[in-house]
Protein backbone atom coordinates (compact mmCIF):
# COMPACT_ATOMS: atom_id res chain seq x y z
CA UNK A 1 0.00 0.00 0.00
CA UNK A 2 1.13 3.25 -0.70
CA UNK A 3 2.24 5.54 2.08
CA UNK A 4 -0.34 8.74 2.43
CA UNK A 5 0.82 11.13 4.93
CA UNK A 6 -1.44 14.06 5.78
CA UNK A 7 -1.40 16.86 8.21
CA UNK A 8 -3.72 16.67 11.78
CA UNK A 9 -7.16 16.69 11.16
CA UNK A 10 -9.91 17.51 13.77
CA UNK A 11 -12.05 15.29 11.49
CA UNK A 12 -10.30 11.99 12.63
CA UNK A 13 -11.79 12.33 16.50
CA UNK A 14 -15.25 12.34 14.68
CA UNK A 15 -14.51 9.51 12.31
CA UNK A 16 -13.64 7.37 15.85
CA UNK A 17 -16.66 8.17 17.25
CA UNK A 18 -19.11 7.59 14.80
CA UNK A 19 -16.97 4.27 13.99
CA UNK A 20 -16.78 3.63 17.39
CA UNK A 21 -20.66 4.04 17.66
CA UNK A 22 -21.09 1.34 14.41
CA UNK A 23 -19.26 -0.83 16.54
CA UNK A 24 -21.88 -0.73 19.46
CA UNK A 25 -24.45 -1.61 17.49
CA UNK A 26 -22.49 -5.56 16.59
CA UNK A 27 -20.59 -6.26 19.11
CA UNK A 28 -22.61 -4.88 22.35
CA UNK A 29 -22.16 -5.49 25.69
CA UNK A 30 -18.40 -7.35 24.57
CA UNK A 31 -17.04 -3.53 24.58
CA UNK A 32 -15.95 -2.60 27.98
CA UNK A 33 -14.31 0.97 26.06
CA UNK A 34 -13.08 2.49 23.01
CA UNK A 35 -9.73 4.36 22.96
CA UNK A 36 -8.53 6.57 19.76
CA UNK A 37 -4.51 6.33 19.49
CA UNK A 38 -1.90 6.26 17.26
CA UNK A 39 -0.77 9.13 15.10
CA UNK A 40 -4.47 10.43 14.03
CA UNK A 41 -5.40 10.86 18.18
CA UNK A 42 -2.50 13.59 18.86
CA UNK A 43 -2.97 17.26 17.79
CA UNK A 44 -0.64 18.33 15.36
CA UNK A 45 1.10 14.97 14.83
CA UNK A 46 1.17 14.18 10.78
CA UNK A 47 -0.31 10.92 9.93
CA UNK A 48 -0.89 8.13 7.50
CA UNK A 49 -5.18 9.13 7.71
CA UNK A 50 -6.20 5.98 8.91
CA UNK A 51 -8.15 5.96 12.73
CA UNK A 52 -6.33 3.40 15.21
CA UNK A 53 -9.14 2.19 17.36
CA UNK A 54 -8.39 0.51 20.34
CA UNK A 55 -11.75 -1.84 21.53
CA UNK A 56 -10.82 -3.31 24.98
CA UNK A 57 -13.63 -6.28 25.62
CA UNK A 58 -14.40 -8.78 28.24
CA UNK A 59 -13.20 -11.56 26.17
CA UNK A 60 -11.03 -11.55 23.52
CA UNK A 61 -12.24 -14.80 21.86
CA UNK A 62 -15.76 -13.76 22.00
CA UNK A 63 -14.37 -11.41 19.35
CA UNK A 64 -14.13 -14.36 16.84
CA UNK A 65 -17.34 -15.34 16.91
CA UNK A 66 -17.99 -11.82 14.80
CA UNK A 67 -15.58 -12.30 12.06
CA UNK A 68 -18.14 -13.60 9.41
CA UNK A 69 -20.06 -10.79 9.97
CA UNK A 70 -17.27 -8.34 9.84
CA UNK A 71 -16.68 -9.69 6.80
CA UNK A 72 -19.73 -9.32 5.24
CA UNK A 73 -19.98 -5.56 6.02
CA UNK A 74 -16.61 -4.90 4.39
CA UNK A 75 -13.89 -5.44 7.17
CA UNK A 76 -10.69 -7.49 6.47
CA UNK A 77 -9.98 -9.72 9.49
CA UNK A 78 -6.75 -9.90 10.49
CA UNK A 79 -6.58 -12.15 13.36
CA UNK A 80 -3.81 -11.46 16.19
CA UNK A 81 -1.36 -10.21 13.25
CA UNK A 82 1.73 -10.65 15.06
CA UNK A 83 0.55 -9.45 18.50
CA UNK A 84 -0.44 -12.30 20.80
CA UNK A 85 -3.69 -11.80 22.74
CA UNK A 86 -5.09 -9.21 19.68
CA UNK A 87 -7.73 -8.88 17.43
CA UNK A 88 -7.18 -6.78 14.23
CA UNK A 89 -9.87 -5.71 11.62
CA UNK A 90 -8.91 -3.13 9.03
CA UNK A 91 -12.00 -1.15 7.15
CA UNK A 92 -11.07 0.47 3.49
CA UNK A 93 -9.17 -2.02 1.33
CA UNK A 94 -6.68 0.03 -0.50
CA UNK A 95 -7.54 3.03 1.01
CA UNK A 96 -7.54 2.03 4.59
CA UNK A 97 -9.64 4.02 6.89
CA UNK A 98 -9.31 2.31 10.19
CA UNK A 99 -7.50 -0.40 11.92
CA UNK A 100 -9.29 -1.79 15.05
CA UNK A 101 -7.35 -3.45 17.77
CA UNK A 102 -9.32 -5.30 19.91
CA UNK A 103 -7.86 -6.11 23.32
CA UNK A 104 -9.18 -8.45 26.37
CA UNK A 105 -8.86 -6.35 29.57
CA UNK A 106 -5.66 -6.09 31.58
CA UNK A 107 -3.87 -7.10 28.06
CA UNK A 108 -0.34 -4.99 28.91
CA UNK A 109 -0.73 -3.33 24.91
CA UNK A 110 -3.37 -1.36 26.54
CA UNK A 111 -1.13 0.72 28.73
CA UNK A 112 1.61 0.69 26.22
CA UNK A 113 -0.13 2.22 23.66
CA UNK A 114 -2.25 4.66 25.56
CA UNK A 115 1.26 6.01 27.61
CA UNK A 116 2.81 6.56 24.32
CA UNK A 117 -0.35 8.34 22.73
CA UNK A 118 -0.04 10.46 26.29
CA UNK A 119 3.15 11.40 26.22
CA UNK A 120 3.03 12.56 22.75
CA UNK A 121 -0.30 14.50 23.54
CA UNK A 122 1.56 15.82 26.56
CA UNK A 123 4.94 16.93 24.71
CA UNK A 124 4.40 18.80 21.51
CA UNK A 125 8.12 19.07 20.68
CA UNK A 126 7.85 15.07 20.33
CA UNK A 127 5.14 15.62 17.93
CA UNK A 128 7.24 17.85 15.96
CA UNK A 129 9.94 15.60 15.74
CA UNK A 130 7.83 12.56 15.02
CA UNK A 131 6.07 14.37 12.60
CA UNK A 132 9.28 15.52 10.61
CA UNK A 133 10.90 11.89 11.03
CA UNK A 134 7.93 10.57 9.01
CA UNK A 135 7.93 13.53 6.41
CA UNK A 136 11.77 12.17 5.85
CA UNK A 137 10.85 8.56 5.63
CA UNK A 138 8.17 9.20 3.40
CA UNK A 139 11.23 10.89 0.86
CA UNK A 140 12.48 7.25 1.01
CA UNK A 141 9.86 5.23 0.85
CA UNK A 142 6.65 4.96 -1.31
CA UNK A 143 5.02 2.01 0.14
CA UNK A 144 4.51 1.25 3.73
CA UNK A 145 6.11 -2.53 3.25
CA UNK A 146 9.31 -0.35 3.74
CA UNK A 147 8.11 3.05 5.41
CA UNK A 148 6.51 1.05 8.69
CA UNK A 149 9.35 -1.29 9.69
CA UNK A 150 11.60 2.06 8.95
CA UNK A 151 10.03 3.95 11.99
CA UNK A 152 10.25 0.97 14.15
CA UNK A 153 13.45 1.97 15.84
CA UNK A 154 12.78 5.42 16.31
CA UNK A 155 9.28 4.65 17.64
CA UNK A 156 10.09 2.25 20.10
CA UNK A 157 13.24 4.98 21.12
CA UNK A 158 10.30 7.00 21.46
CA UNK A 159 8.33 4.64 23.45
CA UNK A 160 10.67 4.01 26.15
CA UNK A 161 10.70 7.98 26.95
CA UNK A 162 7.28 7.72 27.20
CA UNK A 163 7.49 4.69 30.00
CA UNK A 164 10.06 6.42 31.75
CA UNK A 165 7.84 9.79 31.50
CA UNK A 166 4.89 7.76 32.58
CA UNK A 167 6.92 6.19 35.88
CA UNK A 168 7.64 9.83 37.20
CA UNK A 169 4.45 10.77 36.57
């Protein structure tokens, strides 16, 4: 897939919700919360426009049970896609709109991922220099076969401020 980098837009905290809404309506009472992260949920950061939901449910293999449906309305089902304990659905095809992480409860990606989307939120320098560090990948790279496992390093550099951040907090 090609790599699409856009500036912040206030749009993406209404395309969560009203996915996040959709979402009520199949799977219910499973949802214990939605979270927005990744790039699109911090102000100012630049971003490949697709919304990273976070679903945290009771059960994470109550989640399979939906996949046939998911299916049906459009959704590609991932499966755990190289995180144990996940659940990944992406909505869009080609032009990706949303990836949705399911997680069960007390899953430790929870924490990670909502520290890092914290500390970002909480230091717009980092957003600066995330957001440049991107701009100069996407000079390299077209596709994001080669532009994601480019920013791995520097994002879990990144990451690790944001734990240590988080543990003097």
């Amino acid at each position: 897939m090609k790599v699409r980098l856009s500036e912040y837009s206030e749009a993406w905290a209404r395309l969560f919700l009203e996915e996040a809404n959709f979402l009520k309506t199949i799977y219910g009472y499973e949802i214990v919360r939605f979270e927005h992260f990744g790039s699109t949920s911090v102000p100012g950061m630049k971003a490949k426009p697709v919304i990273d939901m976070m679903c945290i449910v009771t059960n994470i293999t109550t989640i399979d049970g939906f996949n046939d449906q998911m299916r049906s309305l459009g959704y590609d089902v991932a499966g755990e896609w190289g995180i144990p304990g996940r659940r990944l659905l992406r909505k869009g095809g080609e032009n990706r709109t949303h990836h949705i992480h399911f997680y069960e409860m007390n899953n430790p990606q929870i924490e990670r991922h909502l520290i890092f989307r914290d500390y970002l939120k909480a230091h717009p320098e980092e957003v600066l220099r995330y957001s440049r560090f991107k701009e100069e990948l996407t000079r390299q790279f077209e596709h994001t076969s080669q532009y994601s496992p480019a920013k791995k390093t520097f994002v879990t550099e990144m990451e690790q401020l944001a734990l240590a951040w988080f543990a003097k907090e």
